[in-house]
Protein backbone atom coordinates (compact mmCIF):
# COMPACT_ATOMS: atom_id res chain seq x y z
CA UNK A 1 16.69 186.76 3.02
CA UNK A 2 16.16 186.90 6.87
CA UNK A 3 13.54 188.83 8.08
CA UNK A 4 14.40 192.36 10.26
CA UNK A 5 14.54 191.85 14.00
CA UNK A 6 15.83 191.03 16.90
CA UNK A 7 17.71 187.49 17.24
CA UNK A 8 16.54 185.57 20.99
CA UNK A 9 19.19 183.45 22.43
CA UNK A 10 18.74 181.45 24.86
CA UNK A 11 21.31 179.99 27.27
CA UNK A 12 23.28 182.82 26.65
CA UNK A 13 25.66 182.64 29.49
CA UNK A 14 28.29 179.96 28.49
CA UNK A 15 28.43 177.34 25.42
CA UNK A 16 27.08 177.62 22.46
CA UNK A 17 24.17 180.03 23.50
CA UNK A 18 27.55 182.54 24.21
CA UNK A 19 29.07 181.50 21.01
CA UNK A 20 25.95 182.01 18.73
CA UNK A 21 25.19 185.62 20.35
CA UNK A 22 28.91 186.51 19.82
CA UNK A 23 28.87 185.58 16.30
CA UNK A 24 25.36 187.20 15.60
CA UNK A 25 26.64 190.31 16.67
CA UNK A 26 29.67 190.83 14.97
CA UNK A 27 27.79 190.11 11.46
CA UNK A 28 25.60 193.34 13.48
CA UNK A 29 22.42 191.64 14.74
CA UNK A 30 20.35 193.14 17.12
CA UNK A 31 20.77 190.33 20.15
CA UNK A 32 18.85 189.36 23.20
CA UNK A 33 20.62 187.71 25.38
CA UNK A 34 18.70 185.42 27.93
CA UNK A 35 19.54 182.92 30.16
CA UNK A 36 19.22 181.90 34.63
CA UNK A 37 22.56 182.83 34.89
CA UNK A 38 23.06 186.87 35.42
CA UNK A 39 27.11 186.46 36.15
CA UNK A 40 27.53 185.13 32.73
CA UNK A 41 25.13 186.75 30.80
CA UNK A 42 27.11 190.27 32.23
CA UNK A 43 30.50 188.29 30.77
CA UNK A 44 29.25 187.69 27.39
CA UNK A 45 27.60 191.39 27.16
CA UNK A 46 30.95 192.69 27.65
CA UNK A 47 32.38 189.93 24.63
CA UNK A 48 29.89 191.61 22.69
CA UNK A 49 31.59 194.70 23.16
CA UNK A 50 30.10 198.14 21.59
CA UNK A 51 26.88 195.48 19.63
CA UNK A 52 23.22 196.06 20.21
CA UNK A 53 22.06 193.63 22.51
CA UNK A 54 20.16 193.24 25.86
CA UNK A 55 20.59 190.77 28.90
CA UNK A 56 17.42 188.90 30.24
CA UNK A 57 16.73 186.95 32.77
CA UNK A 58 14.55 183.75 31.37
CA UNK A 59 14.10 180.75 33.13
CA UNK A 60 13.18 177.97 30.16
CA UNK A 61 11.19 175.97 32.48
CA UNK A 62 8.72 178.79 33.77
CA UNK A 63 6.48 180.25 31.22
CA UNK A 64 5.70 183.52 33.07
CA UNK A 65 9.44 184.26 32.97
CA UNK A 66 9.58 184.08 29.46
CA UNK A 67 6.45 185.64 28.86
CA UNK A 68 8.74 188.47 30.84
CA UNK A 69 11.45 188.00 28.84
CA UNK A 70 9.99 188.71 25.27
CA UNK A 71 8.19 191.97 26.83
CA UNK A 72 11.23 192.99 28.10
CA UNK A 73 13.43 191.99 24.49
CA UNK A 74 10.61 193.70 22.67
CA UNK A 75 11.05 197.06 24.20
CA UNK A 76 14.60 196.89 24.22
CA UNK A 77 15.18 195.80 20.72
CA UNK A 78 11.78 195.85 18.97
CA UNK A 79 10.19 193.26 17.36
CA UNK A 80 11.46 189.70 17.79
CA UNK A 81 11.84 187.80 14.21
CA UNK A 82 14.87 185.14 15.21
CA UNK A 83 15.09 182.59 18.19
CA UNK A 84 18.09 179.88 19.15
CA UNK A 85 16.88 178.00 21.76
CA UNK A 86 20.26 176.91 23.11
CA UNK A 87 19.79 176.33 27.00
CA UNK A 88 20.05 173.25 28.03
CA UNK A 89 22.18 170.63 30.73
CA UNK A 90 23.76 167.42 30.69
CA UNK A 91 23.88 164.29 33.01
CA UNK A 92 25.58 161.85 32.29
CA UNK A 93 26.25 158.22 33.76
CA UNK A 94 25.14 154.59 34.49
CA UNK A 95 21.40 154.15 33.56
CA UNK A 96 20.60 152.04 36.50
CA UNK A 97 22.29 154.59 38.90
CA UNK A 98 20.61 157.49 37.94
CA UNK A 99 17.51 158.60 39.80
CA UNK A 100 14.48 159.08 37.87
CA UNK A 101 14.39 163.03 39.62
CA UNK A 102 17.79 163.86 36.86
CA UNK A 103 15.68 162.46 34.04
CA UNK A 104 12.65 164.41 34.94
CA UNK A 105 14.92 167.44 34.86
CA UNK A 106 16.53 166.94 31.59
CA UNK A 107 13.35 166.80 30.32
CA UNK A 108 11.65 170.03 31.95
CA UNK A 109 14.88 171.61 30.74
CA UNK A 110 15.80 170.50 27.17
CA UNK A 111 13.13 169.09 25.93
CA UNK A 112 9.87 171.06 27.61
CA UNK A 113 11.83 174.16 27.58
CA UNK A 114 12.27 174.36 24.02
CA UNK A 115 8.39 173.87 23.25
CA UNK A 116 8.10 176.96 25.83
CA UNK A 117 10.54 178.79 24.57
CA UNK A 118 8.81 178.08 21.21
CA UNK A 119 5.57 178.45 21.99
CA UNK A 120 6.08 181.69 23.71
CA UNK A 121 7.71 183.73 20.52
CA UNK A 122 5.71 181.85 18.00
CA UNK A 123 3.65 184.71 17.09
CA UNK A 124 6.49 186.86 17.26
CA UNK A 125 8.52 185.38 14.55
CA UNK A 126 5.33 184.50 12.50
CA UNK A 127 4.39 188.05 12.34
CA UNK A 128 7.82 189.19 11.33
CA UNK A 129 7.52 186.76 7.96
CA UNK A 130 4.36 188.49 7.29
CA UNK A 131 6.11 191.60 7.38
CA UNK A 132 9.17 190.13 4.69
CA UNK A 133 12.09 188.04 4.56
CA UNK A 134 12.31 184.24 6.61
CA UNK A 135 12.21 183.96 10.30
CA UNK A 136 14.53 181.80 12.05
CA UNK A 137 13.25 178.84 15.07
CA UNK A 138 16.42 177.19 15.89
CA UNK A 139 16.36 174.72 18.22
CA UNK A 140 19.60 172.70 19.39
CA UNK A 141 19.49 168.72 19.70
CA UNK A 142 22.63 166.72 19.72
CA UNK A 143 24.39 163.90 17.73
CA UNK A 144 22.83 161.95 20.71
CA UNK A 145 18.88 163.18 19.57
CA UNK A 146 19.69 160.95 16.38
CA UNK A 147 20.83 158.16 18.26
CA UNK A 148 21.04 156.95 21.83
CA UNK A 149 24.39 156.54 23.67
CA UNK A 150 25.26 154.67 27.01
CA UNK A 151 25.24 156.55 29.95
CA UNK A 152 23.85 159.46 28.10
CA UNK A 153 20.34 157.80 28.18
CA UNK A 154 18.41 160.43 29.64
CA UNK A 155 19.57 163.06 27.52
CA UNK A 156 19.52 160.90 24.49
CA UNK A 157 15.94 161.13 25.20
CA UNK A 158 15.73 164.54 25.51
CA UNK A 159 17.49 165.41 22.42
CA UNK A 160 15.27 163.11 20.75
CA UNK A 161 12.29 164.90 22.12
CA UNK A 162 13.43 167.88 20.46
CA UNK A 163 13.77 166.16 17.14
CA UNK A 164 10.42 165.18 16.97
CA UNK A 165 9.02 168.30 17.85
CA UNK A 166 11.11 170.55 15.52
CA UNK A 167 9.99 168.17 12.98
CA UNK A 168 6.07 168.47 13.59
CA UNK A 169 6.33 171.87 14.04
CA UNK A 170 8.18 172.12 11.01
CA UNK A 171 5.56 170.40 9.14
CA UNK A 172 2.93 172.75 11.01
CA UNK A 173 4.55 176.05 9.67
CA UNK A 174 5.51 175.10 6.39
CA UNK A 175 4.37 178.86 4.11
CA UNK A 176 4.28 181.12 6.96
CA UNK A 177 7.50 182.19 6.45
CA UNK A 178 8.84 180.49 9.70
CA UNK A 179 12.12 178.17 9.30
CA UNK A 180 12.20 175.51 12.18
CA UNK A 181 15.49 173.91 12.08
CA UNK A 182 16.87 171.45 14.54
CA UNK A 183 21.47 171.49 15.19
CA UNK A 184 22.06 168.51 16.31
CA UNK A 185 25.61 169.18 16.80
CA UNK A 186 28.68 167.00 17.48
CA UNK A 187 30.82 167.45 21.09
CA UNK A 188 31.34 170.83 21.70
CA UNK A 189 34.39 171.67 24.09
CA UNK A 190 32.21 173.51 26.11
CA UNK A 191 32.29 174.14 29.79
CA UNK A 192 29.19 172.00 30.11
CA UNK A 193 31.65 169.33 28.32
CA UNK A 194 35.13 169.99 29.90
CA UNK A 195 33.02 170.05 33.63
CA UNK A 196 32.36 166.51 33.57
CA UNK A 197 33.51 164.88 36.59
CA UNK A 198 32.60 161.73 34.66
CA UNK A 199 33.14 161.28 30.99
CA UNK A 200 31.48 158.06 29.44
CA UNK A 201 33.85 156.32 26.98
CA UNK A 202 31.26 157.57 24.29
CA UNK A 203 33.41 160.27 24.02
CA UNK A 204 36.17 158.69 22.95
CA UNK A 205 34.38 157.62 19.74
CA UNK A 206 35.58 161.72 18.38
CA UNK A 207 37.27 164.55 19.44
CA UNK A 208 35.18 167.46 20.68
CA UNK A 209 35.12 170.39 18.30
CA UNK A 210 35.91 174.01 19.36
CA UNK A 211 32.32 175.67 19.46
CA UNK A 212 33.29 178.55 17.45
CA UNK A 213 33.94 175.68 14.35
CA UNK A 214 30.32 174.38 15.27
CA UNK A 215 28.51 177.65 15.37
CA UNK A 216 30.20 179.63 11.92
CA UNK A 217 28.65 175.89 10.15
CA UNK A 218 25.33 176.17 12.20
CA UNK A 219 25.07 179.85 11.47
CA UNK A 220 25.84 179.23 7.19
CA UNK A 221 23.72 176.05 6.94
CA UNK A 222 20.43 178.00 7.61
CA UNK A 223 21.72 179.97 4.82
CA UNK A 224 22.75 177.63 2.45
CA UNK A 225 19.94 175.07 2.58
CA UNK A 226 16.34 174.19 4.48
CA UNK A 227 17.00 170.55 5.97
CA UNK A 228 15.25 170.15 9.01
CA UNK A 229 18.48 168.87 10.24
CA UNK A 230 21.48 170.93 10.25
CA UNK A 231 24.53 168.88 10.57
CA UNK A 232 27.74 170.45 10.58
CA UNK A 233 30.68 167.87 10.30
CA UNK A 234 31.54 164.84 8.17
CA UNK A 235 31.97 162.27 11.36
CA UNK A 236 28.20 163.63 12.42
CA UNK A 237 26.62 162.91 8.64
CA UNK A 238 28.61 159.59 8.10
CA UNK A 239 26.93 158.43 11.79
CA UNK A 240 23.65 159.44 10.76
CA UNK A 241 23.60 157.79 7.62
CA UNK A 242 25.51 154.51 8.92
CA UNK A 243 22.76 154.21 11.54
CA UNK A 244 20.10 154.77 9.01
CA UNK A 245 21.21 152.35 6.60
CA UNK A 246 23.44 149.40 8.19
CA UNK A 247 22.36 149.75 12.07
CA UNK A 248 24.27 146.34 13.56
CA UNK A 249 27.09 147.89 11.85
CA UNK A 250 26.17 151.38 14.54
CA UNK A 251 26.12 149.05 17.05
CA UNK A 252 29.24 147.41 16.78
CA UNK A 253 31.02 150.76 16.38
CA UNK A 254 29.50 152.07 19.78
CA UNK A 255 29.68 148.37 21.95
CA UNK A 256 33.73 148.57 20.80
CA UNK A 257 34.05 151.95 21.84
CA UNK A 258 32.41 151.45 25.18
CA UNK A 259 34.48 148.30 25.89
């Protein structure tokens, strides 16, 4: 059983952040909505329709804006007991090419953003166990946080990031109640995705998913079972496990798809 509150999502604007909030709310979950982006957090407030939910402006990178953020979530909806961390960017390209400023960022942004996001509602979501049912710490990877890709290096590494944390953490908060999982979803078809102006041949290795698909899976699989992991397609466990078990045979697979 979840615990009563609020639900925080974060990059709530576009993607999957929109997509999770949309979904949350029509199962009639209190949502906050937060995110850089004010245009599109005012688009997917009027999705949501009639559904209890707030817009926030949170900056993932700057802890006083988030500190904001929950203050402002907390009189709006009352006490905080969910959180999807699902802002985050992409860069893609040539590894060589790409100047060490666009890795810095990925990392401030995926990677250092989710432990802010985290650490900032930790308490939060920890109190509302205490007070009955599980709280939910959600925090989005990628296919590419389980293994790297060409010309997706520097998020690779992000992603990864995130893996490792959500795991620690994990271990950290094991009987308080507190549920860290970590989506590391396949492609979405996304804005974030479709905006490419390049699109490594990586890609070509699966079709992107429609992000509604991703999210219903995402949303069931903290229901249905407590891997840290939640993977939410056949393609994304058979990867997994082949680069677990038989890695030269991962490597083949990706150096004939990149050809």
């Amino acid at each position: 059983m979840f615990a009563s509150g609020a639900w925080v999502v974060t990059g709530a604007a576009s993607g999957f952040g929109r997509e999770i909030a949309l979904q949350l709310a029509l199962r009639g979950e209190a949502v906050a909505l937060w995110d850089v982006y004010a245009e599109g957090l005012e688009e997917t407030r009027r999705w949501l329709g009639s559904a209890r939910s707030v817009c926030v402006h949170a900056d993932v990178t700057d802890p006083d804006s988030l500190a904001q953020a929950a203050a402002t979530t907390r009189a709006a909806l009352g006490p905080i007991a969910h959180l999807v961390n699902s802002a985050g960017i992409l860069r893609v390209g040539p590894t060589a090419s790409m100047p060490l400023s666009e890795f810095r960022r990925l990392m401030e942004v995926n990677y250092l953003g989710s432990v802010s996001v985290a650490l900032t509602l930790l308490d939060d979501l920890t109190r509302a166990a205490k007070s009955g049912g599980r709280a939910t710490l959600l925090l989005i990877s990628s296919v590419a946080g389980l293994r790297g890709f060409p010309e997706l290096a520097g998020y690779s590494a992000s992603k990864h990031a995130i893996v490792g944390f959500g795991q620690a953490l994990r271990d950290e908060m094991r009987g308080t109640g507190v549920d860290v999982r970590v989506l590391c979803p396949p492609t979405g078809d996304t804005p974030m995705f479709r905006n490419l102006s390049h699109r490594p041949k990586i890609y070509d290795l699966a079709p992107a998913l429609p992000a509604e698909n991703i999210v219903r899976a995402a949303l069931a699989a903290l229901e249905d079972d407590d891997d840290l992991l939640v993977l939410v397609d056949a393609r994304s466990r058979a990867m997994l496990r082949v680069h677990q078990l038989i890695p030269a045979l991962m490597d083949r697979i990706v150096a004939r798809t990149i050809r």
